[in-house]
Protein backbone atom coordinates (compact mmCIF):
# COMPACT_ATOMS: atom_id res chain seq x y z
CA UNK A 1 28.59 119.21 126.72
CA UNK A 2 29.12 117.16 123.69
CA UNK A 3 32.38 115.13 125.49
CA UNK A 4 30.43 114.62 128.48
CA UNK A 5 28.06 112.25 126.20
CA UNK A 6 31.47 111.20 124.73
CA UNK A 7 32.79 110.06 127.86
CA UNK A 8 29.75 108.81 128.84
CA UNK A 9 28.99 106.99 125.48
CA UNK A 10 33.12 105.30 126.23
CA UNK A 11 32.18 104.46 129.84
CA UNK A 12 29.36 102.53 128.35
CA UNK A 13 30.17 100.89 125.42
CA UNK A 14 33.97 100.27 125.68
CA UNK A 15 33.38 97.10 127.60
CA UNK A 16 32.10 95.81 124.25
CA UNK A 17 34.85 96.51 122.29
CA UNK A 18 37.64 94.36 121.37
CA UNK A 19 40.07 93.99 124.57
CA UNK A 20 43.42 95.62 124.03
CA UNK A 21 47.03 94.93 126.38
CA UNK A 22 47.56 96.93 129.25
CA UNK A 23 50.35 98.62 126.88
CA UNK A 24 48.44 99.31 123.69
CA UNK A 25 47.92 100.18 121.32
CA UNK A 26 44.28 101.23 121.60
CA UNK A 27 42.49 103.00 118.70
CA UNK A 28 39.58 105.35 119.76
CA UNK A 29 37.31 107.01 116.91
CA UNK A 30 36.23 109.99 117.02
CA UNK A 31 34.43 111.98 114.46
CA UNK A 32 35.21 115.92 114.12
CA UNK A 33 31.50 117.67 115.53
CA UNK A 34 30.46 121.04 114.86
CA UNK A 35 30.94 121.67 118.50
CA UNK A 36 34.86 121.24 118.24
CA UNK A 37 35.87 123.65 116.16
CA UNK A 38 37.26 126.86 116.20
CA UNK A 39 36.73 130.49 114.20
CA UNK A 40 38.99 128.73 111.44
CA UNK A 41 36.65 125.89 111.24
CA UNK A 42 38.72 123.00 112.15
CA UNK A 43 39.02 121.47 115.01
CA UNK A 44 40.18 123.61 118.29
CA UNK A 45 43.87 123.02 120.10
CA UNK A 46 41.95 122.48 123.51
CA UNK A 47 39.55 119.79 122.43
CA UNK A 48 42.63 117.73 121.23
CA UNK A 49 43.61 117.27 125.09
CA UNK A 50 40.08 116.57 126.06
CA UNK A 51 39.68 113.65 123.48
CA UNK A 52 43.20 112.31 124.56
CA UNK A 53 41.72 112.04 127.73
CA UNK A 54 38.75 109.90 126.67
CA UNK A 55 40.85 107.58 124.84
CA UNK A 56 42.86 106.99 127.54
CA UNK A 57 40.05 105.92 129.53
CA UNK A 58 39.39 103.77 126.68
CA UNK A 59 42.18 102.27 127.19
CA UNK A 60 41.72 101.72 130.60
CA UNK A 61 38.61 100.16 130.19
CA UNK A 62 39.41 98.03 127.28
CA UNK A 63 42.91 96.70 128.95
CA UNK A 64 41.13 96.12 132.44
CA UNK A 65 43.34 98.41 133.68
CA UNK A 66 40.42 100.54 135.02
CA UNK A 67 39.43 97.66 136.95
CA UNK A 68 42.33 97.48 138.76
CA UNK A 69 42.86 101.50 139.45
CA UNK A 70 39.26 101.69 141.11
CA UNK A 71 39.85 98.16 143.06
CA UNK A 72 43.14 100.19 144.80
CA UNK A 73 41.04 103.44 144.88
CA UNK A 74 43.55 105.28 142.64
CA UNK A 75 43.48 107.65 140.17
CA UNK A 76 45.03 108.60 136.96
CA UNK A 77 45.99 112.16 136.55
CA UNK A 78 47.97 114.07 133.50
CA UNK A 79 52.07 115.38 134.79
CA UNK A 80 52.51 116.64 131.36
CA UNK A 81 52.24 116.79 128.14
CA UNK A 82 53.51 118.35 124.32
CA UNK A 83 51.62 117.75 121.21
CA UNK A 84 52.70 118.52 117.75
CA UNK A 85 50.24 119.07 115.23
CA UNK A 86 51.04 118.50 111.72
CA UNK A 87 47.77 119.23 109.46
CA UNK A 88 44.10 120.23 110.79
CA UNK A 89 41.12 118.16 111.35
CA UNK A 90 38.56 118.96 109.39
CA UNK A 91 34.65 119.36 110.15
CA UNK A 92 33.07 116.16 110.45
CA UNK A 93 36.18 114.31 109.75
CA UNK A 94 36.36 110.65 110.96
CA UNK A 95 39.68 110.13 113.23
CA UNK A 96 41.01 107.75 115.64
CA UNK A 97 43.30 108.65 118.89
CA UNK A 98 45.99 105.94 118.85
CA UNK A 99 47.41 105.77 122.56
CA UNK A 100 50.18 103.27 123.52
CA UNK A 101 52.30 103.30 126.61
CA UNK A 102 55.61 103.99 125.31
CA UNK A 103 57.66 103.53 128.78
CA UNK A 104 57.84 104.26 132.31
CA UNK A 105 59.87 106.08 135.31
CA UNK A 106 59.78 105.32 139.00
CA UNK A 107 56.71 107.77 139.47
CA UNK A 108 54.87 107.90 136.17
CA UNK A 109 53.59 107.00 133.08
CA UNK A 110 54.26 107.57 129.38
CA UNK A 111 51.73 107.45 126.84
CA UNK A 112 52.48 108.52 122.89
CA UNK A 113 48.95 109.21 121.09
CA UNK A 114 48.61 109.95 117.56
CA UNK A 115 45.58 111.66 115.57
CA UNK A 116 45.38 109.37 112.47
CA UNK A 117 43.21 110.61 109.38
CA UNK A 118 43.10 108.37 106.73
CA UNK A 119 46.37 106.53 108.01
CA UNK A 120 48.26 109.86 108.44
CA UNK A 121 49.32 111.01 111.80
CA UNK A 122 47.51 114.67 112.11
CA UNK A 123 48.38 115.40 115.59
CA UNK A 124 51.08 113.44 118.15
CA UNK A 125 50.90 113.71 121.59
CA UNK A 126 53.37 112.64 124.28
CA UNK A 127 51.79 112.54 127.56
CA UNK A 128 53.33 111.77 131.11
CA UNK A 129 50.90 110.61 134.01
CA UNK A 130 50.90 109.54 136.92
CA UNK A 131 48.55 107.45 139.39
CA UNK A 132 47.30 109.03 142.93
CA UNK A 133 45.76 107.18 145.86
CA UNK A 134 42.61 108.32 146.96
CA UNK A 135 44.01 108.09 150.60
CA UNK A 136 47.02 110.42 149.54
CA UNK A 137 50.69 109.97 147.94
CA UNK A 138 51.44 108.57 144.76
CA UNK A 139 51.31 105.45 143.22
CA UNK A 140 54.71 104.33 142.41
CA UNK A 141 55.39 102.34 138.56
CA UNK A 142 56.34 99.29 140.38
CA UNK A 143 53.01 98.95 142.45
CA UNK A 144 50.96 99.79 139.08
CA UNK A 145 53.16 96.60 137.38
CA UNK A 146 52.28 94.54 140.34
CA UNK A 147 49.13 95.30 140.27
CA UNK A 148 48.80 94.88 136.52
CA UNK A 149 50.55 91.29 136.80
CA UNK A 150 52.94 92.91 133.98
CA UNK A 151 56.14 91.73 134.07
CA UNK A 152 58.51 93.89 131.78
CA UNK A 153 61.08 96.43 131.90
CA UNK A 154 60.36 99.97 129.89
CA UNK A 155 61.09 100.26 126.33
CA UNK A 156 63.92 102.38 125.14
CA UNK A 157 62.66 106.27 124.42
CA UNK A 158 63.26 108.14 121.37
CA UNK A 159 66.48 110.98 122.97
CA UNK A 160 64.44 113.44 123.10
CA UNK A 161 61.12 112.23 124.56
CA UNK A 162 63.68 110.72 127.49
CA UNK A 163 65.36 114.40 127.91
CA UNK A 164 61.93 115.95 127.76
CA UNK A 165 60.32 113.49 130.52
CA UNK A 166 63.74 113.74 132.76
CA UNK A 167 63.09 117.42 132.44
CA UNK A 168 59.20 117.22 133.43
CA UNK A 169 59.98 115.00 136.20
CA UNK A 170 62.29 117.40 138.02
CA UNK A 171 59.47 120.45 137.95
């Protein structure tokens, strides 16, 4: 229940923030609840996803970008993704999700967010998405640019986040 008022609390009060590009990067805090953690007492694997998700809607909100999706009735919706975690977040630690869009393919989207306690990255996330039309199909990159009035080519990749998204985008 508690990232339904999270989401909720975003949908709200994002519009207020400071705007952010289209690209990043955005910086979301959270604060570690009672409610995310796990027997071990830090916080649990599965919330990480859930808050990624939040601060890309942040994101979306903050960049316009959500504007835009829900004035061509599209959708965003996670392709895949891989997190490594490097050190636990502790109860009622304060933390912000740093989420940048680190490139692009034909089809979909790449996003890189980071867990960052105390200016060290707990937690980094690489996560492909994509955009779906309401009516059906798929939104392809070069409609979302056009769309976006962005006007760039993608960023080089680290080697291995381009093998691993080549790989996801065959499945």
């Amino acid at each position: 229940m508690n990232l339904l008022f999270r989401l909720i609390y975003t949908l709200l009060f994002s519009r207020f923030r400071s705007r952010v590009p289209i690209l990043g990067p955005c910086k979301t805090p959270f604060r570690c609840l009672p409610t995310d953690l796990d027997v071990l007492l830090h916080m649990n694997n599965g919330k990480y996803c859930s808050l990624m998700d939040i601060a890309r809607v942040d994101l979306m909100i903050r960049s316009d970008l959500f504007a835009i999706v829900n004035r061509n009735k599209w959708y965003p919706v996670v392709e895949a993704e891989t997190l490594r975690f490097r050190k636990s977040i502790q109860p009622f630690a304060r933390f912000d999700i740093e989420t940048q869009v680190i490139g692009w393919d034909e089809k979909a989207v790449l996003l890189e967010q980071n867990f960052i306690v105390k200016k060290q990255v707990y937690c980094r996330a690489i996560v492909r998405a994509r955009f779906l039309k309401k009516s059906g199909g798929s939104v392809t990159s070069e409609e979302l640019l056009q769309a976006s009035k962005l006007e760039t080519t993608p960023p080089a990749l680290e080697s291995w986040i381009e093998n691993w998204n080549k790989e996801q985008s065959q499945k």
